[in-house]
N, C-alpha and C. Protein backbone atom coordinates (compact mmCIF):
# COMPACT_ATOMS: atom_id res chain seq x y z
N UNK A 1 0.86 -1.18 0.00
CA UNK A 1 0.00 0.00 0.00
C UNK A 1 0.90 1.23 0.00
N UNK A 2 0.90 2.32 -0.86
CA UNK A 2 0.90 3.37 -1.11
C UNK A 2 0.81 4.36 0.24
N UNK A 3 0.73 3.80 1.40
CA UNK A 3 0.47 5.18 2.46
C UNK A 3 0.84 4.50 3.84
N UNK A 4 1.11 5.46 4.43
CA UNK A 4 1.27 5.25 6.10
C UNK A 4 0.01 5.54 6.93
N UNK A 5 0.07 4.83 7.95
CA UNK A 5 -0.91 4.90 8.41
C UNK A 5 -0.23 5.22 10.17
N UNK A 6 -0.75 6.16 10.79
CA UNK A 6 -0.24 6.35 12.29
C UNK A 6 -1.70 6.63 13.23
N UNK A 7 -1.73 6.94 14.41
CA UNK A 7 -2.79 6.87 15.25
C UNK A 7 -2.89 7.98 16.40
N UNK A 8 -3.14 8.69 16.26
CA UNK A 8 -2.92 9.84 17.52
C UNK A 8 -4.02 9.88 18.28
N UNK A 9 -3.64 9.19 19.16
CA UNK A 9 -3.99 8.54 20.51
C UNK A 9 -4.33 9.78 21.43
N UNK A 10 -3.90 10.84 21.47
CA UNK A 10 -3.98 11.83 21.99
C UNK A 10 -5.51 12.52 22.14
N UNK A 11 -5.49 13.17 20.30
CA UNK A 11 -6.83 13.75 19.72
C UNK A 11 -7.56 12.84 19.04
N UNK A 12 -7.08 11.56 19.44
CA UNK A 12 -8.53 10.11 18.73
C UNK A 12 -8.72 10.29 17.03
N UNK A 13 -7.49 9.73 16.58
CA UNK A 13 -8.24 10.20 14.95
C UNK A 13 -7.10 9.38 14.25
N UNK A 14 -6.84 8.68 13.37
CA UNK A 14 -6.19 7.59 12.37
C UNK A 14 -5.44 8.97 11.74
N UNK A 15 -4.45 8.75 10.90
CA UNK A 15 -3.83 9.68 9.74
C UNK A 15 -3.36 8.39 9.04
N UNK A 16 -4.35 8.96 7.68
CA UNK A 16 -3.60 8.10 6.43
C UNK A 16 -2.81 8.52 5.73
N UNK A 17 -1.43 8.28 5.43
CA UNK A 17 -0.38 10.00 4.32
C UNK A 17 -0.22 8.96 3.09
N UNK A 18 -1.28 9.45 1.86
CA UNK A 18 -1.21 8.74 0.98
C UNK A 18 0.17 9.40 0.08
N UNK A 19 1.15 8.48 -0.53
CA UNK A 19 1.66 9.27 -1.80
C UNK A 19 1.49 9.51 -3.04
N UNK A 20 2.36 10.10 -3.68
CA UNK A 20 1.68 10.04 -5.15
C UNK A 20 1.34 8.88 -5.89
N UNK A 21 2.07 7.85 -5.55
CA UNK A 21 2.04 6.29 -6.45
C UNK A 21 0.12 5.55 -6.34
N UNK A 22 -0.14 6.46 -4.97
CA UNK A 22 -1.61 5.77 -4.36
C UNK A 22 -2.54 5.94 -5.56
N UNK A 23 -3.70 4.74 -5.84
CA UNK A 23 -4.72 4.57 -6.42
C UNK A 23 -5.64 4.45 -5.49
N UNK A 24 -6.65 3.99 -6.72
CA UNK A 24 -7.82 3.60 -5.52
C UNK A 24 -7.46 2.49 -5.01
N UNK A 25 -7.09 1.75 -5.30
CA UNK A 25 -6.63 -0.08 -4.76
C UNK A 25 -5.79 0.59 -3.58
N UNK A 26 -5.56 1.55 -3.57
CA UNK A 26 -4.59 1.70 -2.01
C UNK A 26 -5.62 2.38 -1.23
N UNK A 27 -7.00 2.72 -1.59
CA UNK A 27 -8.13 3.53 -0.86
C UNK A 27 -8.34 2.29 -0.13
N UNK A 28 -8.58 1.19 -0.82
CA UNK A 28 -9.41 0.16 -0.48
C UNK A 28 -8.76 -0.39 0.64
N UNK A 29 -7.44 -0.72 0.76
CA UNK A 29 -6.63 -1.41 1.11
C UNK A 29 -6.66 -0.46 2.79
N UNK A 30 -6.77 0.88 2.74
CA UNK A 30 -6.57 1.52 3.47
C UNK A 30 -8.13 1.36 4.38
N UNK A 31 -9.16 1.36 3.72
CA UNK A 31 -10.53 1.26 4.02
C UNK A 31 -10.06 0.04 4.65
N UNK A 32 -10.16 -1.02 4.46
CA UNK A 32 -9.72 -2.26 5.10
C UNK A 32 -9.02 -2.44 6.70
N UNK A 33 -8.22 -1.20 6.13
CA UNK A 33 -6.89 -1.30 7.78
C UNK A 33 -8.00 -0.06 8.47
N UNK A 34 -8.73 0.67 8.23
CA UNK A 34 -9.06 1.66 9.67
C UNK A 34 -10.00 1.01 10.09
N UNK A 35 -11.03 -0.02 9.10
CA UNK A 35 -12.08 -0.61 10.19
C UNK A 35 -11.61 -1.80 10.99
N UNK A 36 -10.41 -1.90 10.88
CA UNK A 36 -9.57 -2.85 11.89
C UNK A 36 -9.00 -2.29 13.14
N UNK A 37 -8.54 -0.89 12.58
CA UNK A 37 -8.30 -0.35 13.53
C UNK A 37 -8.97 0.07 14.52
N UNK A 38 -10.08 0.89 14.07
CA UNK A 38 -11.49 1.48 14.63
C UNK A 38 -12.16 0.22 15.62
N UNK A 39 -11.84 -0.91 15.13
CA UNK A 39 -12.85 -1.93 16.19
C UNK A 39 -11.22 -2.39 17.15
N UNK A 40 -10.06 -2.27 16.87
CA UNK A 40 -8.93 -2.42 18.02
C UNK A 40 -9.03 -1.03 18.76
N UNK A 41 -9.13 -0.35 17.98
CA UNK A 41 -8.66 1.21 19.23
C UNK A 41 -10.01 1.89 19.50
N UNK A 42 -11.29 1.85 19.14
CA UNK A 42 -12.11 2.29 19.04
C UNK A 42 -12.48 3.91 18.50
N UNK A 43 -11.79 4.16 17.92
CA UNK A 43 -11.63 5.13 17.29
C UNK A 43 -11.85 5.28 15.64
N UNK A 44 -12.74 6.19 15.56
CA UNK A 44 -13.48 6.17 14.44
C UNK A 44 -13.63 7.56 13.64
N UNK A 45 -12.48 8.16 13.55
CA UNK A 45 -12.07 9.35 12.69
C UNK A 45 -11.18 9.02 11.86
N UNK A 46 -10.97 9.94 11.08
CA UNK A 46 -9.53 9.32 10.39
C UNK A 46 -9.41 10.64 9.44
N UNK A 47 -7.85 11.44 9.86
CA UNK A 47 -7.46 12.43 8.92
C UNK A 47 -7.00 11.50 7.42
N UNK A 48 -7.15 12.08 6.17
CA UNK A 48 -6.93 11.62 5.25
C UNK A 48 -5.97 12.20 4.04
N UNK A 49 -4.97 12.36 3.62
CA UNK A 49 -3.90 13.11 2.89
C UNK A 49 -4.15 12.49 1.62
N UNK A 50 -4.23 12.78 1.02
CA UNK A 50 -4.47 12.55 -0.28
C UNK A 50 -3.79 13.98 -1.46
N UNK A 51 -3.03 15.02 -0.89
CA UNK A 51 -2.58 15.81 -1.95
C UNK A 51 -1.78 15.44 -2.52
N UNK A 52 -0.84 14.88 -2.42
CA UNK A 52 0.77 14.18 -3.13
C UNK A 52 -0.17 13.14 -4.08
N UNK A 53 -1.32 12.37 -4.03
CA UNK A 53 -2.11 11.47 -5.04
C UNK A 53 -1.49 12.14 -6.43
N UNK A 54 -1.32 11.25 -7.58
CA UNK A 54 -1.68 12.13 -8.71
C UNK A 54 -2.59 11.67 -9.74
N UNK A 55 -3.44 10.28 -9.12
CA UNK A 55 -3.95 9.37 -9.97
C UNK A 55 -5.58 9.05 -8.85
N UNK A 56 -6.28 8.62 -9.45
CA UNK A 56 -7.38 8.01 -8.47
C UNK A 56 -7.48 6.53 -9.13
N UNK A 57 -8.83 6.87 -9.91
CA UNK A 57 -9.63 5.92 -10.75
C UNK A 57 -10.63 6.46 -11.60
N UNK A 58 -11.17 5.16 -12.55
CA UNK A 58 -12.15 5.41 -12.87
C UNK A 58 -13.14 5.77 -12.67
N UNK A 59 -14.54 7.22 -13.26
CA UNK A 59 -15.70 7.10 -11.91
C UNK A 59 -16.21 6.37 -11.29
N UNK A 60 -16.75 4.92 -12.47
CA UNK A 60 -17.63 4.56 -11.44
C UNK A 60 -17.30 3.58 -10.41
N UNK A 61 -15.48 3.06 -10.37
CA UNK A 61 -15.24 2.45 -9.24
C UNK A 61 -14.77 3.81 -8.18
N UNK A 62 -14.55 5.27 -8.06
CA UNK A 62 -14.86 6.38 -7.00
C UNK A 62 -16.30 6.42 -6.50
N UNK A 63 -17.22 6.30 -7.65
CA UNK A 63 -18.45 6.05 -6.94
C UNK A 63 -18.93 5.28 -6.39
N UNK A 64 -18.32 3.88 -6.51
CA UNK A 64 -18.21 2.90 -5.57
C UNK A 64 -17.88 2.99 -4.64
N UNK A 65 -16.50 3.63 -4.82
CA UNK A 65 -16.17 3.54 -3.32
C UNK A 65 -16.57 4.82 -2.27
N UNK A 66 -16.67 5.84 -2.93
CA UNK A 66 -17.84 6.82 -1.96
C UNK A 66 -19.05 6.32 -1.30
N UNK A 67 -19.66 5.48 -2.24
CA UNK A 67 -21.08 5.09 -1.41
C UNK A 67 -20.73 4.31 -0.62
N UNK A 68 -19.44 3.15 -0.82
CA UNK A 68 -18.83 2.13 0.49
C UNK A 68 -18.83 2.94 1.77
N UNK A 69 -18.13 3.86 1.77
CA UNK A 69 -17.44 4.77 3.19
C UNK A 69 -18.34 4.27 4.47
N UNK A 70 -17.26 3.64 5.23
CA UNK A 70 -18.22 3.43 6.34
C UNK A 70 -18.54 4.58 7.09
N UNK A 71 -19.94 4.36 6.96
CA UNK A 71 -21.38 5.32 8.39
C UNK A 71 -20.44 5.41 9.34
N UNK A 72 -20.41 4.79 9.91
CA UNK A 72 -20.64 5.31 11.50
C UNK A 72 -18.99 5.47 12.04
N UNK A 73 -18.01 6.65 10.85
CA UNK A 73 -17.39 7.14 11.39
C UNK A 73 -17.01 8.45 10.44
N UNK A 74 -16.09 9.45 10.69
CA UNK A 74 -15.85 10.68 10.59
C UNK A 74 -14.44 10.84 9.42
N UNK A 75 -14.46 11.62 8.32
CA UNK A 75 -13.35 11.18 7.79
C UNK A 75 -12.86 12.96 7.49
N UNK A 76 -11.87 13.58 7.77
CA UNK A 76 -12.05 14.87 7.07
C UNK A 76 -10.36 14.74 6.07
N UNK A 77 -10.65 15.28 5.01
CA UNK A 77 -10.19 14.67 3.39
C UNK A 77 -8.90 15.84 3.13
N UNK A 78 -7.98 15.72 3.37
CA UNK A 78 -7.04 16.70 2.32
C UNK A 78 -6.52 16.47 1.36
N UNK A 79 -6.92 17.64 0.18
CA UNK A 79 -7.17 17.00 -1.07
C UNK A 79 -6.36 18.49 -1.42
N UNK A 80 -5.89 18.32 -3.05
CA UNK A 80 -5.37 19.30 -3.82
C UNK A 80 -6.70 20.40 -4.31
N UNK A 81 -6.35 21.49 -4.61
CA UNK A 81 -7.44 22.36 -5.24
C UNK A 81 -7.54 21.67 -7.01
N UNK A 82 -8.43 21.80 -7.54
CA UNK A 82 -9.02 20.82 -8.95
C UNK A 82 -8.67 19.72 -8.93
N UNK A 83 -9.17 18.98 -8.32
CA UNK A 83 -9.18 17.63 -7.91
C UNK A 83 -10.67 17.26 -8.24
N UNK A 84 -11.39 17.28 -9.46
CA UNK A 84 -13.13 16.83 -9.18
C UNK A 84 -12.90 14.73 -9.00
N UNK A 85 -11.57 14.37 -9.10
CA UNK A 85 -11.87 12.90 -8.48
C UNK A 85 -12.15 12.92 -7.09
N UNK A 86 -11.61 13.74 -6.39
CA UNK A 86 -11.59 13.82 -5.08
C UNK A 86 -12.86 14.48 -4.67
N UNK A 87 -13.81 15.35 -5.14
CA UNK A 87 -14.48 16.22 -5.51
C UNK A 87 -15.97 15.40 -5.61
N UNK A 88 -15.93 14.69 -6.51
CA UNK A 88 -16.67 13.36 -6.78
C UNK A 88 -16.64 12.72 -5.50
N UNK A 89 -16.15 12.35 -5.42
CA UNK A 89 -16.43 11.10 -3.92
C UNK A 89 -16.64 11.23 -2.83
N UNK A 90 -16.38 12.81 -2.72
CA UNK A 90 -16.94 13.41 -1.40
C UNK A 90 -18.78 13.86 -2.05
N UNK A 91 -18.93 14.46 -3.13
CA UNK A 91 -20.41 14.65 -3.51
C UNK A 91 -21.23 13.06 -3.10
N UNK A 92 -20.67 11.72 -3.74
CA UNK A 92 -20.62 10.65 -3.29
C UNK A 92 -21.55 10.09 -2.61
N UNK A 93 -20.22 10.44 -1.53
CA UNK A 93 -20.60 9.83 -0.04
C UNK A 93 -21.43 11.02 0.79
N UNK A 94 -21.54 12.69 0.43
CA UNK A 94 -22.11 13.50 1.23
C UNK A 94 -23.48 13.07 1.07
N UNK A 95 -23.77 12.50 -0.20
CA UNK A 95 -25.84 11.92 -1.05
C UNK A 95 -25.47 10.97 -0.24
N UNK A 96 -24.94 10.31 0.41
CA UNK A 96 -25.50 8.45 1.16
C UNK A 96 -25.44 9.35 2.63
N UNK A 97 -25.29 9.89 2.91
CA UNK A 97 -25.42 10.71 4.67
C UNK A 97 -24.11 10.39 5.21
N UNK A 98 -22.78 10.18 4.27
CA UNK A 98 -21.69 10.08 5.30
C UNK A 98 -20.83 11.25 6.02
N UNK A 99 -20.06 10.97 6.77
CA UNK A 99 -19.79 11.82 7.41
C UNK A 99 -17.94 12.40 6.84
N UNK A 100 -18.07 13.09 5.62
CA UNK A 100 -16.99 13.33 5.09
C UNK A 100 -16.49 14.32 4.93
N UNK A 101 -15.70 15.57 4.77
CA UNK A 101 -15.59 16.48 4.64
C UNK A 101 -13.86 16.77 3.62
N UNK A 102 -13.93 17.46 2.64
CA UNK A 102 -12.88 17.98 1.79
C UNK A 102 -12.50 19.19 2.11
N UNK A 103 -10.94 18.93 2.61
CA UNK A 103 -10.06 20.29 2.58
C UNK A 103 -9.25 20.89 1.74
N UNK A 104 -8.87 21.54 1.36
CA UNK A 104 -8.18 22.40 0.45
C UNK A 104 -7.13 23.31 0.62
N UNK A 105 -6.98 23.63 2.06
CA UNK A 105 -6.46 24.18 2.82
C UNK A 105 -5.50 23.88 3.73
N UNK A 106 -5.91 24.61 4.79
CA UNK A 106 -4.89 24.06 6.64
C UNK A 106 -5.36 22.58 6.61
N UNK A 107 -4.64 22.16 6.87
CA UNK A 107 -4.50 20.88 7.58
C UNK A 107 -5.02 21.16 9.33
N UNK A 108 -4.40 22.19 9.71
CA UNK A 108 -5.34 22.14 11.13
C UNK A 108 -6.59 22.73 11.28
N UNK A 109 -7.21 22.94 10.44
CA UNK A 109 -8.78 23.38 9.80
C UNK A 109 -9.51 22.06 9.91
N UNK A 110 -8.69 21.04 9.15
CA UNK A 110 -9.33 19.81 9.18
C UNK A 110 -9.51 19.06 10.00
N UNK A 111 -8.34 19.31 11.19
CA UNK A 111 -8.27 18.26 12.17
C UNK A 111 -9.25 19.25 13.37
N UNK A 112 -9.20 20.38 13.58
CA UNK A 112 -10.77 21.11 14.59
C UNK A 112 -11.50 20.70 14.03
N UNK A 113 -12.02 20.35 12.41
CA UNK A 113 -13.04 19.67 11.76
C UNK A 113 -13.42 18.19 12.57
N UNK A 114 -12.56 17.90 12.34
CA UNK A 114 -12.76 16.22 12.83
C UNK A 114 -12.85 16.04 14.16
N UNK A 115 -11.89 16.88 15.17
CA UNK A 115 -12.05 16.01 16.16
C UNK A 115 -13.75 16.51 16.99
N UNK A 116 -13.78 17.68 16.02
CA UNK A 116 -15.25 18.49 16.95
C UNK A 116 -16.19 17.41 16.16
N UNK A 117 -16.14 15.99 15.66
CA UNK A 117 -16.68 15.13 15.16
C UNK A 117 -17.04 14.14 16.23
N UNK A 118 -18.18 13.62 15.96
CA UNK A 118 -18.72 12.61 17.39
C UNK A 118 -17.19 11.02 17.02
N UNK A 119 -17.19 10.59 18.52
CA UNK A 119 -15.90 9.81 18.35
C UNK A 119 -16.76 8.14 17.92
């Protein structure tokens, strides 16, 4: 997989640091490791890096995997500015009621985003 994954135990929230090489097969792969994590640590946020990406996928496996996003946790997204793959999958998952949010910005914008997120 394409990304690191660390845990800050502190402010309760996963960090995924995807790199540029990441696809979606490394979304998935990553989807895989936080609901493992989330049921070991109970923690169910997860900051998400995705600017260094330079590739996703095709739409309709992003729209797949937007509508996948698991419910019943908190994800807030840092993404590059014109990014509509990234853009897409947050529209996505915001139509299924998930709890997602795209940054563009601070990185610590995102993380007051998230952690003011139910745990």
């Amino acid at each position: 997989m394409h990304a690191s994954i660390t845990v800050d135990e502190q402010r309760r929230f996963l960090r995924f640091q995807f790199d540029q090489r990441a696809t979606l097969f490394d979304w998935k792969e990553a989807q895989a490791a936080f609901l493992r994590l989330a049921e070991e640590t109970g923690i169910h946020r997860a900051l998400v890096d995705i600017r260094d990406q330079t590739a996703a996928g095709p739409p309709l496996d992003l729209f797949e995997f937007g509508h996948n996003i698991p419910s019943q946790a908190a994800f807030a997204v840092l993404s590059s500015p014109h990014r509509g793959d990234h853009e897409f999958v947050e529209t996505v998952a915001l139509n299924r009621g998930k709890n997602v949010r795209l940054f563009l910005g601070s990185e610590k914008e995102a993380i007051e985003w998230l952690i003011a997120q139910a745990p």
